[in-house]
PDB file of N, CA and C in Angstrom:
ATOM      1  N   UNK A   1     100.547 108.963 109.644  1.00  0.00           N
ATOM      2  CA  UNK A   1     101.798 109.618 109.983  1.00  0.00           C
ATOM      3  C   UNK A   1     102.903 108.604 110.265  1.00  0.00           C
ATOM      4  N   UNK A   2     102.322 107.557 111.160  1.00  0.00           N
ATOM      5  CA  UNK A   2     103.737 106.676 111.443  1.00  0.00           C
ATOM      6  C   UNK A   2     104.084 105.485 110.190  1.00  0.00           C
ATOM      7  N   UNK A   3     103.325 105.381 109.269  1.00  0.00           N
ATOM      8  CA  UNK A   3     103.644 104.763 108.022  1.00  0.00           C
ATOM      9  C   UNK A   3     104.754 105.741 107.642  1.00  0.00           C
ATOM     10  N   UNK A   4     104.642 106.963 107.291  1.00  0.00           N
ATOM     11  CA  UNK A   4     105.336 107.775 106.382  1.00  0.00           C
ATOM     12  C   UNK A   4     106.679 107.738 107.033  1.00  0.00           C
ATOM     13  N   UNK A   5     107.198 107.330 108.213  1.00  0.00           N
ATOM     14  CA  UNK A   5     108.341 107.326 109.146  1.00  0.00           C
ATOM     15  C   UNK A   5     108.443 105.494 108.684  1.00  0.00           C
ATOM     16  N   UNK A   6     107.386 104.982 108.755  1.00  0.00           N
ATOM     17  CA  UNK A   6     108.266 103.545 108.962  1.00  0.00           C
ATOM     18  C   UNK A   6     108.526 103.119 107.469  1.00  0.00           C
ATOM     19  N   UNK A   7     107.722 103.493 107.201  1.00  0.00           N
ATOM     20  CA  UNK A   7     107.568 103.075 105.116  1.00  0.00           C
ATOM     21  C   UNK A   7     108.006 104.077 104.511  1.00  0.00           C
ATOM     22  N   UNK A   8     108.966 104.891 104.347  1.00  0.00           N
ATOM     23  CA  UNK A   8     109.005 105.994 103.743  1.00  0.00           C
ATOM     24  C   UNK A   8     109.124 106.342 102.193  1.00  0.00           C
ATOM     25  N   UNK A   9     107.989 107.403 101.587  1.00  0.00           N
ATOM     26  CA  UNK A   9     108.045 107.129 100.372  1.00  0.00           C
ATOM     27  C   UNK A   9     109.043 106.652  98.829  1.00  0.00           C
ATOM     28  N   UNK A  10     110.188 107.391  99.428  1.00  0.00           N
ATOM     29  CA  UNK A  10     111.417 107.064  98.389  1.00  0.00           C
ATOM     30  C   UNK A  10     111.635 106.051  98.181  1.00  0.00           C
ATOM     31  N   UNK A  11     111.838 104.994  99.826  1.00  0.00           N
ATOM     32  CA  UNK A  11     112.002 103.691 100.018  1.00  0.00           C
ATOM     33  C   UNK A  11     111.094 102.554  99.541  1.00  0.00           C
ATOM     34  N   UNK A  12     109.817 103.257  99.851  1.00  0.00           N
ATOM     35  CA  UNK A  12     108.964 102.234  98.937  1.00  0.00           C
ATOM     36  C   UNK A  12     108.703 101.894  97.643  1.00  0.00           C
ATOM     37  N   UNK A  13     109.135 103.342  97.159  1.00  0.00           N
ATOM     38  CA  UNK A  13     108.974 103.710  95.941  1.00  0.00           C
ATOM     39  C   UNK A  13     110.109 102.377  94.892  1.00  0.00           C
ATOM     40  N   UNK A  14     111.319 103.159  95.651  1.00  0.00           N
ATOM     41  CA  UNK A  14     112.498 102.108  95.202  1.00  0.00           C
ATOM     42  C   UNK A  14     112.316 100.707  95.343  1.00  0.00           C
ATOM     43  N   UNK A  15     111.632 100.118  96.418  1.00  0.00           N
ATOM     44  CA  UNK A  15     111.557  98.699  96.292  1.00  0.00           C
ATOM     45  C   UNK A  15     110.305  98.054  95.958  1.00  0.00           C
ATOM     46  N   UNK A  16     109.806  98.909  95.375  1.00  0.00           N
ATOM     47  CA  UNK A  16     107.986  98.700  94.581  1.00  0.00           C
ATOM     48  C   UNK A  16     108.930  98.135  93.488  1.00  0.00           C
ATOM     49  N   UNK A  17     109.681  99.173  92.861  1.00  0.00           N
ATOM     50  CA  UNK A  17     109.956  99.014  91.509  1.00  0.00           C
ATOM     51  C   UNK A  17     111.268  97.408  91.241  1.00  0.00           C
ATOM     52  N   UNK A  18     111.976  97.596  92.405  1.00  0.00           N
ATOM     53  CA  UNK A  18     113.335  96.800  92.203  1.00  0.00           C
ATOM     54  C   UNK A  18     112.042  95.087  92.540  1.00  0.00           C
ATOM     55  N   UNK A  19     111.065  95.486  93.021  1.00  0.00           N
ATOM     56  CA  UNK A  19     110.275  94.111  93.200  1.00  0.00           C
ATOM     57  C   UNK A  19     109.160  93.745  92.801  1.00  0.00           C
ATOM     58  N   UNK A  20     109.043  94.249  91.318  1.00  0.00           N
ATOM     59  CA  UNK A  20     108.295  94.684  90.315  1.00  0.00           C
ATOM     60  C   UNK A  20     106.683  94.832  90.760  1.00  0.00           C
ATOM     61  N   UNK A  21     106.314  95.770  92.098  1.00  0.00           N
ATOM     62  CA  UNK A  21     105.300  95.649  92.427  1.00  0.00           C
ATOM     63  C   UNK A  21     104.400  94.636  93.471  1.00  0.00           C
ATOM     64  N   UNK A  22     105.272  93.052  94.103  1.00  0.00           N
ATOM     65  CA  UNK A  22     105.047  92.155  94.765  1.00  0.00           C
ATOM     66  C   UNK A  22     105.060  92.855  96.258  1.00  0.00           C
ATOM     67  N   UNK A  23     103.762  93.108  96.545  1.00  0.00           N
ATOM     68  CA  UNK A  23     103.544  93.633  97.880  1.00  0.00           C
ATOM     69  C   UNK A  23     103.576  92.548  98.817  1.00  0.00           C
ATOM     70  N   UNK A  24     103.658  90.921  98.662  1.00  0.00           N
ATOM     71  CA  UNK A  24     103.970  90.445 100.083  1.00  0.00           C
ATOM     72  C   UNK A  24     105.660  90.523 100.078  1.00  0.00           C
ATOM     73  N   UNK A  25     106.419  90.371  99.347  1.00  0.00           N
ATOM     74  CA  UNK A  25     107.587  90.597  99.427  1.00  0.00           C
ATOM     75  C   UNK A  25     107.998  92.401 100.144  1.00  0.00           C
ATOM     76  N   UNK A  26     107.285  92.837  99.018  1.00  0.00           N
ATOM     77  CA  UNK A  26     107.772  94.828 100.118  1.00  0.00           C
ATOM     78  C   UNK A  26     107.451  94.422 100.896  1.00  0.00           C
ATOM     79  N   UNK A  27     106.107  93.729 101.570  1.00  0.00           N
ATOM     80  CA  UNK A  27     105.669  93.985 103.174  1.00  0.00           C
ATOM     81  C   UNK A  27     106.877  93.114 104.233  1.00  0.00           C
ATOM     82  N   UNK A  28     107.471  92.193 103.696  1.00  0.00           N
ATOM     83  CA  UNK A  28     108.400  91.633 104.134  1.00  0.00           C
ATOM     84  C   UNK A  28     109.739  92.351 104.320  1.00  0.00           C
ATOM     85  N   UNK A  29     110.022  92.997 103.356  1.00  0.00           N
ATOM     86  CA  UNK A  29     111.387  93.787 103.366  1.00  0.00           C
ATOM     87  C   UNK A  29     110.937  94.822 104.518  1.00  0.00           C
ATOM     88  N   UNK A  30     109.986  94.960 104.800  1.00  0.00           N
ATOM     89  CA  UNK A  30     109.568  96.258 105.610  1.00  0.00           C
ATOM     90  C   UNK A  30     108.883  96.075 107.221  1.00  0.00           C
ATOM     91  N   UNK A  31     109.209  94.662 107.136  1.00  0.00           N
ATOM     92  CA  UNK A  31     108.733  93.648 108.433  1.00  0.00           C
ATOM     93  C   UNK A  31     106.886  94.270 108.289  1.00  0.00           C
ATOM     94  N   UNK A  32     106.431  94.656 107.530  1.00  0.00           N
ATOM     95  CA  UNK A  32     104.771  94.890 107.534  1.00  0.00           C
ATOM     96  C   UNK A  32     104.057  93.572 107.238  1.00  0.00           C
ATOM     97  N   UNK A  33     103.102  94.019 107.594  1.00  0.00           N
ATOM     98  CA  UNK A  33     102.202  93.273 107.568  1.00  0.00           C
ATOM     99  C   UNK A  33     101.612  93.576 105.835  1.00  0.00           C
ATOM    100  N   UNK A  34     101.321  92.625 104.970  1.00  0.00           N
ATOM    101  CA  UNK A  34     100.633  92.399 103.213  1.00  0.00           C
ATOM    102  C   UNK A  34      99.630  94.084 103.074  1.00  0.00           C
ATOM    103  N   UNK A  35      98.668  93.711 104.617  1.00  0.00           N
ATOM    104  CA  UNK A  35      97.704  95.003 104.593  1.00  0.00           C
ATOM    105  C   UNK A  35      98.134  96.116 104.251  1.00  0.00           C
ATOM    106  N   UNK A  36      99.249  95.878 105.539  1.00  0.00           N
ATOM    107  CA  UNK A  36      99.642  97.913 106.054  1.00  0.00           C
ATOM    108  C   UNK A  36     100.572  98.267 104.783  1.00  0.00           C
ATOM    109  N   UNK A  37     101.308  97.197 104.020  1.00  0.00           N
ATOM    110  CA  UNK A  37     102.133  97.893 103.027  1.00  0.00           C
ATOM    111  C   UNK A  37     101.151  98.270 101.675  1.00  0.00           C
ATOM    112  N   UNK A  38     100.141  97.548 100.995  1.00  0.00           N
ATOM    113  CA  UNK A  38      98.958  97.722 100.444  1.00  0.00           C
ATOM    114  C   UNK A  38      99.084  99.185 100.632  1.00  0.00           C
ATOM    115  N   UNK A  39      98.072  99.509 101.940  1.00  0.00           N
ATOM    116  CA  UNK A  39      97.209 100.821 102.135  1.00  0.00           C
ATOM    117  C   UNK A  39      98.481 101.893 101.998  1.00  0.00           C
ATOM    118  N   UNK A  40     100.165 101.472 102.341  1.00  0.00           N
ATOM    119  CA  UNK A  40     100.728 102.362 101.856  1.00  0.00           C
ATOM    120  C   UNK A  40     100.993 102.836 100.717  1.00  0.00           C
ATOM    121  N   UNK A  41     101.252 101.867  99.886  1.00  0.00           N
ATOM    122  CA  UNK A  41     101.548 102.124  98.229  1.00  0.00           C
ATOM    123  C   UNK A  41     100.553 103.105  97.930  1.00  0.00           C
ATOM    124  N   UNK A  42      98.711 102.113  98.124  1.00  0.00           N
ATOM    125  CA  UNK A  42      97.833 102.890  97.762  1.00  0.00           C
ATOM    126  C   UNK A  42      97.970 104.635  98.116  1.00  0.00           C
ATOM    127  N   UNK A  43      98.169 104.794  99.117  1.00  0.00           N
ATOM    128  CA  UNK A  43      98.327 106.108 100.052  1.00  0.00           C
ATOM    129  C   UNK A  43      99.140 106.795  98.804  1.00  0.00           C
ATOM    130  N   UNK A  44     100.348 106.582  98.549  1.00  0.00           N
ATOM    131  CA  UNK A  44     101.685 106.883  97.755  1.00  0.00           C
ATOM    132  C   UNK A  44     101.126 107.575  96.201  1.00  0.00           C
ATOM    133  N   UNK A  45     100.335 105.831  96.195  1.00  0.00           N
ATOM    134  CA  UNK A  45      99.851 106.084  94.492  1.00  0.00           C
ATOM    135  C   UNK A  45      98.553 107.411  94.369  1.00  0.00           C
ATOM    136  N   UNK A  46      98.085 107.481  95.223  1.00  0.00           N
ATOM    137  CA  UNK A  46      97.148 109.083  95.738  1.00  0.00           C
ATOM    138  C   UNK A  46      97.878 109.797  95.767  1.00  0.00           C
ATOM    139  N   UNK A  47      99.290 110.427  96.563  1.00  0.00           N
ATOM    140  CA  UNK A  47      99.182 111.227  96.572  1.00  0.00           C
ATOM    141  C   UNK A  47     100.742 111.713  95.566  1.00  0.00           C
ATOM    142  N   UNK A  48     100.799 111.209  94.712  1.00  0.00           N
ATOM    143  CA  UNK A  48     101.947 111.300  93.343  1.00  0.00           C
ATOM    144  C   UNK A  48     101.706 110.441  92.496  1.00  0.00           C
ATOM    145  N   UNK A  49     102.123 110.663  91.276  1.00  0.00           N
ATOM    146  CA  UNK A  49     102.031 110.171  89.935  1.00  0.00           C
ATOM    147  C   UNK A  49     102.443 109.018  90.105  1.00  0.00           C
ATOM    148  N   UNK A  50     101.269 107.991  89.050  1.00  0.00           N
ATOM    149  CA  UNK A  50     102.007 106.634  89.118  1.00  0.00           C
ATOM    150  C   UNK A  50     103.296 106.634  88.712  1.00  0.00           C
ATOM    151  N   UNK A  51     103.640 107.066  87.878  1.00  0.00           N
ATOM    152  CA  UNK A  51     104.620 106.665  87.508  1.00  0.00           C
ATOM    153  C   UNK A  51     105.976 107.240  88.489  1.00  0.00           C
ATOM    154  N   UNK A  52     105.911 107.364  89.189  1.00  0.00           N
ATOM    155  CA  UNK A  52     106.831 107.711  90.665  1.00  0.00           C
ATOM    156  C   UNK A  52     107.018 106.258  91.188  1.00  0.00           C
ATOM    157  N   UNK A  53     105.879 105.787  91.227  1.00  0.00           N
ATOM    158  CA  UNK A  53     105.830 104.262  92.021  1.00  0.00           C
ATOM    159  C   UNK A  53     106.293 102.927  90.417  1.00  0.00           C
ATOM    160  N   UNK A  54     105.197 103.009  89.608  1.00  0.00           N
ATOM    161  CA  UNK A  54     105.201 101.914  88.282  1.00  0.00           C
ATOM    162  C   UNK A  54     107.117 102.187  87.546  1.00  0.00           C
ATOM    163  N   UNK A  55     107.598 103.847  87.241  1.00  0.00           N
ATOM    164  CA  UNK A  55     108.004 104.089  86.172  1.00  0.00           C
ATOM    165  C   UNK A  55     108.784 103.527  85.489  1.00  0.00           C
TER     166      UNK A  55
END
């Protein structure tokens, strides 16, 4: 629950793509930690189409 408030999907979504996928960089833009932004994408990429996150 508090991922979806601190990471929020649109936002990640948008800077997955503008950072062609480099999760220590998102985890940085997002002051996270490499892990917690990981298990979010993953979370993301479960529960909507890749191509929401890749497209």
């Amino acid at each position: 629950f508090a991922a979806s408030i601190l990471m929020p999907e649109p936002l990640v979504c948008e800077i997955y793509k503008e950072l062609k996928g480099d999760v220590a960089e998102i985890a940085k833009r997002f002051q996270a930690s490499k892990q917690a932004m990981q298990i979010r994408i993953d979370s993301i990429d479960t529960l909507s189409p890749v191509e929401t996150i890749v497209g």
